[in-house]
N, C-alpha and C. Protein backbone atom coordinates (compact mmCIF):
# COMPACT_ATOMS: atom_id res chain seq x y z
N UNK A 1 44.00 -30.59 -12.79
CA UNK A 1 43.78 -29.17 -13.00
C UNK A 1 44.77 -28.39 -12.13
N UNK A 2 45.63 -27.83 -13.10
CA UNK A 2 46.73 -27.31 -11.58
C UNK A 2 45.98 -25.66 -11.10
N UNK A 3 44.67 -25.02 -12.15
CA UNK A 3 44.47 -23.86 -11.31
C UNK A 3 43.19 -24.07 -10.96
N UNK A 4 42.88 -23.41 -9.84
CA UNK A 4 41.37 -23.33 -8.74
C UNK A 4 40.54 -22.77 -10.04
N UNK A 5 39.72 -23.46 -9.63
CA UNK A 5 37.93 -22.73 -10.56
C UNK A 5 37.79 -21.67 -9.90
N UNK A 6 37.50 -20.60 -10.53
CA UNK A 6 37.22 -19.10 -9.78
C UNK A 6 35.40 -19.27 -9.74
N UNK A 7 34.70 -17.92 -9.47
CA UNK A 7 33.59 -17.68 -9.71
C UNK A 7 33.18 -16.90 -11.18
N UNK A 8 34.39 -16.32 -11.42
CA UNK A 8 34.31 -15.44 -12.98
C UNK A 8 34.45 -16.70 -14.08
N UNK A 9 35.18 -17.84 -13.76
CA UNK A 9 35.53 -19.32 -14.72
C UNK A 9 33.78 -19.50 -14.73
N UNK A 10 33.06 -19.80 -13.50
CA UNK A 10 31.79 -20.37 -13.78
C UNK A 10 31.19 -19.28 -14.48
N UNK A 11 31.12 -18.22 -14.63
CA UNK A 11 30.28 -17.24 -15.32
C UNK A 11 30.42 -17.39 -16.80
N UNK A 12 32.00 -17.36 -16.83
CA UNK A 12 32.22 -17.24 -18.05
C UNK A 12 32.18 -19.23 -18.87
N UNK A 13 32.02 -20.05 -17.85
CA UNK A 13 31.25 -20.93 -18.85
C UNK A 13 29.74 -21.18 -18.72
N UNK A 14 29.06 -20.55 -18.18
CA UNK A 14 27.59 -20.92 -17.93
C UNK A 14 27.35 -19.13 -19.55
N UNK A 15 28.71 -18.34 -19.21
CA UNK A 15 27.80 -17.45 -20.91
C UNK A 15 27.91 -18.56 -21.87
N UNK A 16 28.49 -19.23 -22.16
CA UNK A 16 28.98 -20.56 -23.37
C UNK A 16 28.08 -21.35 -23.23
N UNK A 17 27.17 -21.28 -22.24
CA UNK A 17 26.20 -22.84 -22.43
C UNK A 17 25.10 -22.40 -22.20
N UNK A 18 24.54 -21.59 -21.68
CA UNK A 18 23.17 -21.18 -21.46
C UNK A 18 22.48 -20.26 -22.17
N UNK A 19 21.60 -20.57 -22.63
CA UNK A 19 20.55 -19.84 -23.92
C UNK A 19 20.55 -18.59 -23.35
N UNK A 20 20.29 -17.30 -24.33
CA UNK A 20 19.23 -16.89 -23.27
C UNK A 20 17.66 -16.93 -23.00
N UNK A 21 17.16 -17.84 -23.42
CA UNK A 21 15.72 -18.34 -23.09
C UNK A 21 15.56 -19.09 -21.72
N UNK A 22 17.01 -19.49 -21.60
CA UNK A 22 16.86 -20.41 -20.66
C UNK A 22 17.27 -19.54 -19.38
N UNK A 23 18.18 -18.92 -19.68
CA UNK A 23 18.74 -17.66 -18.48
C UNK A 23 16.87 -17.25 -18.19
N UNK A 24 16.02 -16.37 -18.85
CA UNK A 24 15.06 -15.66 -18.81
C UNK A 24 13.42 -16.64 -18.10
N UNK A 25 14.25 -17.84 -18.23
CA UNK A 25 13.14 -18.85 -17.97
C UNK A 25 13.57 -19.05 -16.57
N UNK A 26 15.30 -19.13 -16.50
CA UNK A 26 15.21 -19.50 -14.34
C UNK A 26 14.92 -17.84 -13.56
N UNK A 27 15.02 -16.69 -14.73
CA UNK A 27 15.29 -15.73 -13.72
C UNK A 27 13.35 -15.49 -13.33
N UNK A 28 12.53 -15.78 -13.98
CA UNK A 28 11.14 -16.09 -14.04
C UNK A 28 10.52 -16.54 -13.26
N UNK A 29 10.97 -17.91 -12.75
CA UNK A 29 11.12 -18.97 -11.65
C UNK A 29 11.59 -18.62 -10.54
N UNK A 30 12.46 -18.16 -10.61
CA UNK A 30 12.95 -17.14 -9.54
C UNK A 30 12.21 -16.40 -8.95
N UNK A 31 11.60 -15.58 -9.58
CA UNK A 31 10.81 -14.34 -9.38
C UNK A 31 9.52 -15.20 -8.54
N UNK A 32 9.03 -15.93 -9.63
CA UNK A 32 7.91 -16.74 -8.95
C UNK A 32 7.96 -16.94 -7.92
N UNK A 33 8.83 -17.78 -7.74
CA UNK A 33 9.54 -18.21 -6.07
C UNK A 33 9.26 -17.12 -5.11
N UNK A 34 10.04 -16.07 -5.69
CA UNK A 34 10.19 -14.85 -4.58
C UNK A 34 9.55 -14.52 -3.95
N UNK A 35 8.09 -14.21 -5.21
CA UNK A 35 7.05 -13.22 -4.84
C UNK A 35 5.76 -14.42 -4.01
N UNK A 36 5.99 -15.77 -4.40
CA UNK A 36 5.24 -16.41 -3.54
C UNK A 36 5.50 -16.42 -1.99
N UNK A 37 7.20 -16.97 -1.68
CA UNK A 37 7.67 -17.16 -0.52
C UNK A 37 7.10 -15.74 0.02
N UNK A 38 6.99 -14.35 -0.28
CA UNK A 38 6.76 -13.33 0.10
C UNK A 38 5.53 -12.81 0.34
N UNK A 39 4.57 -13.30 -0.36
CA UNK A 39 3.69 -12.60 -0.54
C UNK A 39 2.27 -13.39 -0.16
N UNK A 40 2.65 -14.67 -0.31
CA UNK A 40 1.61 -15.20 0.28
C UNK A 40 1.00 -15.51 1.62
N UNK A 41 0.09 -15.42 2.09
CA UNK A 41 -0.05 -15.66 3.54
C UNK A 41 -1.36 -16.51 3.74
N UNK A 42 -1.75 -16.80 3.25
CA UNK A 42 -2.61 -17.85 3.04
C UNK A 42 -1.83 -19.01 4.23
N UNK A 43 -2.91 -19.34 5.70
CA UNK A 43 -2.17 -19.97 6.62
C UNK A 43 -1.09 -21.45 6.27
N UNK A 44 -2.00 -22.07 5.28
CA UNK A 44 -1.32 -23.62 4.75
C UNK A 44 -0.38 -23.59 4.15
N UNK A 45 -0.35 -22.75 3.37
CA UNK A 45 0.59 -22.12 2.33
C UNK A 45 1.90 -21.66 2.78
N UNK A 46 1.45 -20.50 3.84
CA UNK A 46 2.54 -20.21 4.59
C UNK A 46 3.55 -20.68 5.31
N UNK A 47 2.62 -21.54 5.97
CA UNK A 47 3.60 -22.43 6.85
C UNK A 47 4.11 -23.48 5.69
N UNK A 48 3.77 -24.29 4.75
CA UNK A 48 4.49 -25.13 4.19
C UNK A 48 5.51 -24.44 3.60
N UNK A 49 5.10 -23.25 3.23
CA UNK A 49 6.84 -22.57 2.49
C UNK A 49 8.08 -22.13 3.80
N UNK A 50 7.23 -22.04 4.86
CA UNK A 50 8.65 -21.88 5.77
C UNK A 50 8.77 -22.99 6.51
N UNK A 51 8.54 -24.03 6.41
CA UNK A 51 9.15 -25.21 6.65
C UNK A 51 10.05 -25.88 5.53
N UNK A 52 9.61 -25.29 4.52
CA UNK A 52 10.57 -25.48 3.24
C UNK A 52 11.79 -24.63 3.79
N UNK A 53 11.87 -23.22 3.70
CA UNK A 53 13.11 -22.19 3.98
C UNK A 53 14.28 -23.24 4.94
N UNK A 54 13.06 -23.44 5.89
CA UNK A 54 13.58 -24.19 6.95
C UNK A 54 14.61 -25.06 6.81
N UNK A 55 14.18 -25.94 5.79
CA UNK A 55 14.41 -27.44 5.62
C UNK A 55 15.42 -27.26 4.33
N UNK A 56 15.67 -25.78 3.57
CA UNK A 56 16.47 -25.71 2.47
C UNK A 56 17.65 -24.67 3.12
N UNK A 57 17.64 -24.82 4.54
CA UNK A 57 18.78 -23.89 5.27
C UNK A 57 18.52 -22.15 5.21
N UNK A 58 17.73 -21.91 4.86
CA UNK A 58 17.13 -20.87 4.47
C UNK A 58 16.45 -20.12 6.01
N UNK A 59 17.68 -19.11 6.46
CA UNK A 59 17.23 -18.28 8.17
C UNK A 59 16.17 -16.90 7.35
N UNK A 60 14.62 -17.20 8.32
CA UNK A 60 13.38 -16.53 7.72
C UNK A 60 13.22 -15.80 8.96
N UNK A 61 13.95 -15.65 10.10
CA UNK A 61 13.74 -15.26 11.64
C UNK A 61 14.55 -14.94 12.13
């Protein structure tokens, strides 16, 4: 490959391959994610998701 992969190259092949059901299904998951890591405080809960952050490089502090 004589040119560098940009970030606009990955965009513009993830529009060529990804549904949009499937776009609407990670941005969903996402959300899920979000609003759990956020919102929950439930003590067990809590702490296992920030030992996750933790453990996925993820600075919560």
């Amino acid at each position: 490959m004589s040119q560098q992969e940009t970030v606009s190259d990955r965009f513009a092949l993830a529009r060529e391959h990804v549904t949009p059901l499937q776009a609407a299904s990670g941005l969903a998951f996402g959300a899920a994610i979000a609003f759990a890591l956020v919102f929950v405080q439930e003590p067990l809960v809590h702490d296992a998701m920030h030992n996750f952050r933790h453990a996925a490089g993820i600075a919560c502090h």
